[in-house]
Each structure stands twice: as C-alpha cells, then as structure tokens.
PDB file of N, CA and C in Angstrom:
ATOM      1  N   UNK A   1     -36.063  10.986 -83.419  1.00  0.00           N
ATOM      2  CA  UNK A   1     -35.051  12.008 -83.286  1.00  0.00           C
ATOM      3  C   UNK A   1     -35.690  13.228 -82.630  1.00  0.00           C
ATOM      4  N   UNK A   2     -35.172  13.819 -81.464  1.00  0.00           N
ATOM      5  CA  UNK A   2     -35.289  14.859 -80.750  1.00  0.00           C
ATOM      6  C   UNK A   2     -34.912  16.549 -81.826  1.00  0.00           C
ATOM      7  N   UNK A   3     -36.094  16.946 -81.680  1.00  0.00           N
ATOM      8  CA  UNK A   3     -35.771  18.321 -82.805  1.00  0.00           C
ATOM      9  C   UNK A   3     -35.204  19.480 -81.840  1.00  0.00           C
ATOM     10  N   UNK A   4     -34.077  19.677 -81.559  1.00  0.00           N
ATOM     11  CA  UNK A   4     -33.932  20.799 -80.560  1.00  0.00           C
ATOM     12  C   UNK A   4     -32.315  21.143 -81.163  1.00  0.00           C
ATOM     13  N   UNK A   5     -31.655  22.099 -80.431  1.00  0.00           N
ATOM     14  CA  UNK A   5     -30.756  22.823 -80.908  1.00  0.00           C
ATOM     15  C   UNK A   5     -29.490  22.379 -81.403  1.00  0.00           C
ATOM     16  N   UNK A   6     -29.397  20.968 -80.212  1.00  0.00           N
ATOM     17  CA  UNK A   6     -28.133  20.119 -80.634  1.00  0.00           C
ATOM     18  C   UNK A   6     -28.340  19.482 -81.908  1.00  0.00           C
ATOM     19  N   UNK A   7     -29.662  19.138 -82.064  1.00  0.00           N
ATOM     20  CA  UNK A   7     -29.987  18.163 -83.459  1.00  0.00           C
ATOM     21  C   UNK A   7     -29.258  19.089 -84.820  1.00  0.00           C
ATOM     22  N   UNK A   8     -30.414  20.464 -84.637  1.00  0.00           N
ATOM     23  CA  UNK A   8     -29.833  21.184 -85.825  1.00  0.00           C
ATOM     24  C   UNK A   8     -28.863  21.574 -85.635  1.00  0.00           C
ATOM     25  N   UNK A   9     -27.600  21.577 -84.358  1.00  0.00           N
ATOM     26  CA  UNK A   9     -26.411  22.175 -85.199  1.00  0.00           C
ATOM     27  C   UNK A   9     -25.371  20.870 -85.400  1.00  0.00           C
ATOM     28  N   UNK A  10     -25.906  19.446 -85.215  1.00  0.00           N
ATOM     29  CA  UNK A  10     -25.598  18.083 -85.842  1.00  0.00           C
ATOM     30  C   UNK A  10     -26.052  17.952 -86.935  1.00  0.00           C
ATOM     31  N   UNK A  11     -27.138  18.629 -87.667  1.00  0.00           N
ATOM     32  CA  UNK A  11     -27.323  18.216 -89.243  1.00  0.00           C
ATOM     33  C   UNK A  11     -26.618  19.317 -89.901  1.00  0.00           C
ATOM     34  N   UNK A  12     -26.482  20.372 -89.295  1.00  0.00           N
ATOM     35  CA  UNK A  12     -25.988  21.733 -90.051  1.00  0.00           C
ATOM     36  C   UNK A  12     -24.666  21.108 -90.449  1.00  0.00           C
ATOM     37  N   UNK A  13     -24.061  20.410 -88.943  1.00  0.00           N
ATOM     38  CA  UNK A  13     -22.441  20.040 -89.529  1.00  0.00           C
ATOM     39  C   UNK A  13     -22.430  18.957 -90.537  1.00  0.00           C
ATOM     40  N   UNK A  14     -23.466  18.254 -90.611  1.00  0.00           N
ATOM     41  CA  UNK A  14     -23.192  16.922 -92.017  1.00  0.00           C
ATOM     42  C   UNK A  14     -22.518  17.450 -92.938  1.00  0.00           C
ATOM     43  N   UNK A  15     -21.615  16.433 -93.176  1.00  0.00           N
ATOM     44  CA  UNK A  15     -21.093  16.504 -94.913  1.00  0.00           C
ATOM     45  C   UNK A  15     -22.250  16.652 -95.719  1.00  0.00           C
ATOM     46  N   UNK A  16     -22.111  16.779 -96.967  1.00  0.00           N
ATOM     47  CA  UNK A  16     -23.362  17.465 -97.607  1.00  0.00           C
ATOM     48  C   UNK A  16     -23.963  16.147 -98.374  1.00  0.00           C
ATOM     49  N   UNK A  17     -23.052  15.084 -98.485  1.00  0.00           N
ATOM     50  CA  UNK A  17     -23.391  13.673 -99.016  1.00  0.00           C
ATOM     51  C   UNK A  17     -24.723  12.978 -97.655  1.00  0.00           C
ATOM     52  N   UNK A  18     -23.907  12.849 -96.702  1.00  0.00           N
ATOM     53  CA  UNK A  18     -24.814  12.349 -95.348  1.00  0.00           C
ATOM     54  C   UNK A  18     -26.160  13.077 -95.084  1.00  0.00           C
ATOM     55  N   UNK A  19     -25.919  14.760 -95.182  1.00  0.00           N
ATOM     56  CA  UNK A  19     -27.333  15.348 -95.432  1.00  0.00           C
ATOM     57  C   UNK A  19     -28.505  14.978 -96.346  1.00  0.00           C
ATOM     58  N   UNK A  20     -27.633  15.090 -97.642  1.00  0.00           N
ATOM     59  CA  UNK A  20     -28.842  14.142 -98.504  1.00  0.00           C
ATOM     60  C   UNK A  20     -29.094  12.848 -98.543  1.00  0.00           C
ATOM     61  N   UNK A  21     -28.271  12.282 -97.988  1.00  0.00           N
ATOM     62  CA  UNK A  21     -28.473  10.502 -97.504  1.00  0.00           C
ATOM     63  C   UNK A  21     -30.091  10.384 -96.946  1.00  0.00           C
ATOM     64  N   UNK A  22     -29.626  11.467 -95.479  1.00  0.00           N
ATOM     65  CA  UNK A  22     -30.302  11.248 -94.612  1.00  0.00           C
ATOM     66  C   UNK A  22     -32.120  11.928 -95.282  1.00  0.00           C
ATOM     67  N   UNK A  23     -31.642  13.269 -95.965  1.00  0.00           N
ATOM     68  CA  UNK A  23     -33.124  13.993 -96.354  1.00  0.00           C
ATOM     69  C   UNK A  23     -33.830  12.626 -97.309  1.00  0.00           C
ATOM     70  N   UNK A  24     -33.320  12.289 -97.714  1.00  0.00           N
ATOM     71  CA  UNK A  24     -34.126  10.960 -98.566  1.00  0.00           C
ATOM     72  C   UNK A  24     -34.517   9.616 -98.136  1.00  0.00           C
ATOM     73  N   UNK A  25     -33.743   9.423 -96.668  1.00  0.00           N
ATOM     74  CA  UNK A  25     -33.945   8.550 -96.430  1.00  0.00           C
ATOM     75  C   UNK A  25     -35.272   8.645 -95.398  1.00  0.00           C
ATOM     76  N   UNK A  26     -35.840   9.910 -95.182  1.00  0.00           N
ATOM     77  CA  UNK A  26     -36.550  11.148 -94.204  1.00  0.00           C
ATOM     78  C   UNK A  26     -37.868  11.113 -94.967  1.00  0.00           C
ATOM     79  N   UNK A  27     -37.419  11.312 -96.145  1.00  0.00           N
ATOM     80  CA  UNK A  27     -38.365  11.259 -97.214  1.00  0.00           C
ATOM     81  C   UNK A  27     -39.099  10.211 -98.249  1.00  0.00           C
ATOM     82  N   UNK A  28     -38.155   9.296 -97.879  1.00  0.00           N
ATOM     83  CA  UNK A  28     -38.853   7.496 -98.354  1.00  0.00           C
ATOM     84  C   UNK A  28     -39.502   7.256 -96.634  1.00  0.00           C
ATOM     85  N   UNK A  29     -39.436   7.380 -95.597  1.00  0.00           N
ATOM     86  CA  UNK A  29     -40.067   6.792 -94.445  1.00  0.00           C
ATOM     87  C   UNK A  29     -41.362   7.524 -94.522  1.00  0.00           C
ATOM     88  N   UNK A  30     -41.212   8.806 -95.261  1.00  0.00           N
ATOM     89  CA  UNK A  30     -43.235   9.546 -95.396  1.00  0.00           C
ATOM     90  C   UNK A  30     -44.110   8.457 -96.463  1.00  0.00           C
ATOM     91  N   UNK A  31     -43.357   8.481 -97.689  1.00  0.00           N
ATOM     92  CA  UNK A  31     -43.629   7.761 -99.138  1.00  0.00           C
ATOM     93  C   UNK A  31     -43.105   8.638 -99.911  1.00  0.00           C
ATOM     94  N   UNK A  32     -42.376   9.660 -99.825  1.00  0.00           N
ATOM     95  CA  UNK A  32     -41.509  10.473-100.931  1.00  0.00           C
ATOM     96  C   UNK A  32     -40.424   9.934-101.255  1.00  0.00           C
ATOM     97  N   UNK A  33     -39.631  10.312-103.005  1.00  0.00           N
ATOM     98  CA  UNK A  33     -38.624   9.461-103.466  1.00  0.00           C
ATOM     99  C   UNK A  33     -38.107  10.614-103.912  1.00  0.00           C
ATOM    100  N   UNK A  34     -36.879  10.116-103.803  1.00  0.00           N
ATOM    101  CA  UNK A  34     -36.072  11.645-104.148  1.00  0.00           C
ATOM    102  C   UNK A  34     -34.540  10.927-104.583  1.00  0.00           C
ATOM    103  N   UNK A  35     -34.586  10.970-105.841  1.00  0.00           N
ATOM    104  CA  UNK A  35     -33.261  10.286-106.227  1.00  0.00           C
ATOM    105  C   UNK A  35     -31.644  11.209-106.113  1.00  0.00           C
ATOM    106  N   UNK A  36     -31.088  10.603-105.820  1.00  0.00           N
ATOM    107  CA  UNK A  36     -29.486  11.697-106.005  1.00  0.00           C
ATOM    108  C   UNK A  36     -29.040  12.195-104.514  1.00  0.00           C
ATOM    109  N   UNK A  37     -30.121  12.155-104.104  1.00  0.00           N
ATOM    110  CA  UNK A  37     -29.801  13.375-102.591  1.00  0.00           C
ATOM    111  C   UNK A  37     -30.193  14.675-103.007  1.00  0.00           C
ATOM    112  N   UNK A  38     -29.137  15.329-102.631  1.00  0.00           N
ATOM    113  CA  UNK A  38     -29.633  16.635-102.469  1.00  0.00           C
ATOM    114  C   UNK A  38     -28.636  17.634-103.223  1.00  0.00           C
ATOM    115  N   UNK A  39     -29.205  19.057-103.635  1.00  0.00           N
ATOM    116  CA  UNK A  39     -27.392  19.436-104.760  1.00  0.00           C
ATOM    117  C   UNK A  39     -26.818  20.219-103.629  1.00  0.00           C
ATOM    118  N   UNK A  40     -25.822  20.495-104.105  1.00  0.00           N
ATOM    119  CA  UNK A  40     -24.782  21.098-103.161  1.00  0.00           C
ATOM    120  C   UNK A  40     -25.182  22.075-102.638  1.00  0.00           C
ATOM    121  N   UNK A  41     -25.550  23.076-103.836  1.00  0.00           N
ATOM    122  CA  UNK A  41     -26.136  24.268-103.558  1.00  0.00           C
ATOM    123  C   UNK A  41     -27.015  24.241-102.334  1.00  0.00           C
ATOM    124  N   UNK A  42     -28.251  23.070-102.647  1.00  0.00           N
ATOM    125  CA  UNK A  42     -29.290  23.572-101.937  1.00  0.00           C
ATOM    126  C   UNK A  42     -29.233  22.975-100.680  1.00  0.00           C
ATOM    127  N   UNK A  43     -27.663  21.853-100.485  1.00  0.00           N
ATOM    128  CA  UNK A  43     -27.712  21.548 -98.714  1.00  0.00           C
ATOM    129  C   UNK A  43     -26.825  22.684 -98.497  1.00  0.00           C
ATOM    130  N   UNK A  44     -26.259  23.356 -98.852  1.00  0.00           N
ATOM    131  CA  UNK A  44     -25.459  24.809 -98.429  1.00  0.00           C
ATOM    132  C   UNK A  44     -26.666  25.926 -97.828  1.00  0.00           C
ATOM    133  N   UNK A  45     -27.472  26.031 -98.733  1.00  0.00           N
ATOM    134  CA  UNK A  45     -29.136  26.845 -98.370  1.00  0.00           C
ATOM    135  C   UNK A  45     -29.668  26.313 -97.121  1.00  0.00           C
ATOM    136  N   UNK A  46     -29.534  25.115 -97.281  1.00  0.00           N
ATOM    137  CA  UNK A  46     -30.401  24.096 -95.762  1.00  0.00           C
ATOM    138  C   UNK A  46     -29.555  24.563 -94.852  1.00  0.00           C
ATOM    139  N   UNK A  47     -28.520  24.699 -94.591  1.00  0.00           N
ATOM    140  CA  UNK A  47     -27.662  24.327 -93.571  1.00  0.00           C
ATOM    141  C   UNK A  47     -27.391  25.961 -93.023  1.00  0.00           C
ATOM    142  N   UNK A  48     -27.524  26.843 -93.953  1.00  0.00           N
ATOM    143  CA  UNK A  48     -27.351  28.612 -93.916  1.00  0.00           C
ATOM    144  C   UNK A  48     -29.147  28.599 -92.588  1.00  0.00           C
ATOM    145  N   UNK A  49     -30.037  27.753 -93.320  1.00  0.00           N
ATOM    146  CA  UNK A  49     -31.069  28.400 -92.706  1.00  0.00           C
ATOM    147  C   UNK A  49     -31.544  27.708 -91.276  1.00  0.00           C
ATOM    148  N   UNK A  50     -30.474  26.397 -91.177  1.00  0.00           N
ATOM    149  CA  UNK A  50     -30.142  25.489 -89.772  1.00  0.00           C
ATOM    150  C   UNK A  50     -29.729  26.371 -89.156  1.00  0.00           C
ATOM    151  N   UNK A  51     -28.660  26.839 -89.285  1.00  0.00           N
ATOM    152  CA  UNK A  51     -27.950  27.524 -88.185  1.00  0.00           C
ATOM    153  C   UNK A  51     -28.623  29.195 -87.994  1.00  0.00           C
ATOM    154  N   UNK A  52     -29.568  29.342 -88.927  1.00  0.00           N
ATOM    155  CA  UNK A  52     -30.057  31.077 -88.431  1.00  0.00           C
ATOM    156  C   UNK A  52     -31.223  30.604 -87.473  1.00  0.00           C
ATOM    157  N   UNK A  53     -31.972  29.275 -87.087  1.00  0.00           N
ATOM    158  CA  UNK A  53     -33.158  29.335 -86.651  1.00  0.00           C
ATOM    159  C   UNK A  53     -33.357  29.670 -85.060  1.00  0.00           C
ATOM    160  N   UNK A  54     -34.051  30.386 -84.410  1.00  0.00           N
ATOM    161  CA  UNK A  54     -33.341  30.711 -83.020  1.00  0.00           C
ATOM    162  C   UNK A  54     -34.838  29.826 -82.706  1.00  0.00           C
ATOM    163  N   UNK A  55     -34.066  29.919 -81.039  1.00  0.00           N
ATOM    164  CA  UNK A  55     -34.844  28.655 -79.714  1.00  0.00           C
ATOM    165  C   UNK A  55     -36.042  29.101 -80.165  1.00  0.00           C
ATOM    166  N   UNK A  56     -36.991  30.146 -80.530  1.00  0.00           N
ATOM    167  CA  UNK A  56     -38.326  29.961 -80.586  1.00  0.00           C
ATOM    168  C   UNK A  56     -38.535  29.215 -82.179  1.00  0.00           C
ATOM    169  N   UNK A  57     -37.910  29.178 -83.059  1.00  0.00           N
ATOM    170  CA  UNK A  57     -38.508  28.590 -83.887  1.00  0.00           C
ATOM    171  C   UNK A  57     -38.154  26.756 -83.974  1.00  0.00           C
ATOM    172  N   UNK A  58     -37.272  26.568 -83.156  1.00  0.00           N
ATOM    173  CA  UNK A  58     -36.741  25.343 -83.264  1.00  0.00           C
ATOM    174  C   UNK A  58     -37.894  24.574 -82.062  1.00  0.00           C
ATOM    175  N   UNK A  59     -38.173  25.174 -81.014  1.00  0.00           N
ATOM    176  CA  UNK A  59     -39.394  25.170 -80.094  1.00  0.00           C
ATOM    177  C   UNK A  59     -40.839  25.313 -81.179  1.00  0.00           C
ATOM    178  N   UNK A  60     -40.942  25.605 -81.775  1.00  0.00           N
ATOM    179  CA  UNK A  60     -42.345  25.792 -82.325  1.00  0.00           C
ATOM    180  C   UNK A  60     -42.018  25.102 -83.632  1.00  0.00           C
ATOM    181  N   UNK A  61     -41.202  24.345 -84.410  1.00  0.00           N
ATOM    182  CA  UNK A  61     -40.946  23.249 -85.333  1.00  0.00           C
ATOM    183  C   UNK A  61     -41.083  22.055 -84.208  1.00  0.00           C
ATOM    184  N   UNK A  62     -40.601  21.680 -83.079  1.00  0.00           N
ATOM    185  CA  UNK A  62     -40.488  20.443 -82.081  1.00  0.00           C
ATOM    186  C   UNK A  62     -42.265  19.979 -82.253  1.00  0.00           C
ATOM    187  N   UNK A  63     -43.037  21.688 -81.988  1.00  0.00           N
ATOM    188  CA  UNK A  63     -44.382  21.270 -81.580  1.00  0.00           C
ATOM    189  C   UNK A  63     -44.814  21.029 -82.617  1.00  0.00           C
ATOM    190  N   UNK A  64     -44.734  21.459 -83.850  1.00  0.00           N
ATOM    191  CA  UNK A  64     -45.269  21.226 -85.519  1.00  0.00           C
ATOM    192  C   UNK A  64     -45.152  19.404 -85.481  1.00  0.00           C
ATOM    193  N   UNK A  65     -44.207  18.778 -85.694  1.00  0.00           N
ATOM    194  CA  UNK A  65     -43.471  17.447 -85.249  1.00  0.00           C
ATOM    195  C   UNK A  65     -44.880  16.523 -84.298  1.00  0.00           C
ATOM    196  N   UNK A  66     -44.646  16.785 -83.083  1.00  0.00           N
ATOM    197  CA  UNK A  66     -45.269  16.629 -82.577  1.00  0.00           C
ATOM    198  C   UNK A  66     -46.799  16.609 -82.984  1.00  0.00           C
ATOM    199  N   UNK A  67     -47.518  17.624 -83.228  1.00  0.00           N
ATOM    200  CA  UNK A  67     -49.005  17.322 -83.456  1.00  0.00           C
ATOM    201  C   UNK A  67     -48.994  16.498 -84.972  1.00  0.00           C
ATOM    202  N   UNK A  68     -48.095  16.483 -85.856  1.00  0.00           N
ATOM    203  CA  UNK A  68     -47.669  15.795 -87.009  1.00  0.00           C
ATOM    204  C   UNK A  68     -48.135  14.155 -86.824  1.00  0.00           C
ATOM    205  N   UNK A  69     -47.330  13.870 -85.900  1.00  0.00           N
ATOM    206  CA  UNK A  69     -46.711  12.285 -84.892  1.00  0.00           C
ATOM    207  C   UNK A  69     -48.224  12.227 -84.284  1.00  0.00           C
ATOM    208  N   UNK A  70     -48.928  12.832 -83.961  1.00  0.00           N
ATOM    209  CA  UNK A  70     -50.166  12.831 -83.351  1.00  0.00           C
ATOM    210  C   UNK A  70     -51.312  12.420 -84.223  1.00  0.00           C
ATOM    211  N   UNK A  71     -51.723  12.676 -85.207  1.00  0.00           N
ATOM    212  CA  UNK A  71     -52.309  12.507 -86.508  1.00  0.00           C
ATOM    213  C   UNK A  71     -51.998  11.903 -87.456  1.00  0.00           C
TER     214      UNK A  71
END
C-alpha cells in the first residue's frame, strides 16, 4: 500500500468497523494481536489525526515505511 494523501484520506473515510479490521489485520502481518479491533473512541482519534497530517508529514511517514521495508 502506497502511503500518500489519497491513502490517508481512504482510511480516514473507513467505517470504524473496517478501520479496525484492517489495524489488526496490519498488526497480525508484524506478529501483533489485537483482539476486538479498535474502540470507537480511539478510531474517531485516528481518523481526527489522518486528516490533520499535512504533505510534509505524510512525505516523511512514506520515508519512515520505506527504510522500515528496508531492514
């Protein structure tokens, strides 16, 4: 998955069920387990701090990713 602006304002819009689908399913492909998903509250928090992140930080998370994928 491409980390850039369209991505986050495609996860920002998830239903809040599909968000935590997906954060766990994000999080069993590392080796983390995370039962339930995610609470409401805190994909409401995720999704407040999706949509505040501007092009330089979504550019400098792509490269975080990246040297991540590298190692």
């Amino acid at each position: 998955m491409k980390f850039d602006r369209k991505t986050v304002d495609m996860l920002a819009g998830m239903p809040d069920e599909k968000l935590g689908a997906l954060a766990a399913l994000l999080a069993a492909s590392k080796g983390l387990t995370r039962d339930g998903g995610i609470k409401p509250d805190s994909a409401r928090k995720l999704k407040e701090v999706m949509r505040n992140l501007s092009d330089g930080d979504i550019e400098r998370i792509s490269e975080l990713i990246e040297i991540y994928k590298n190692n």
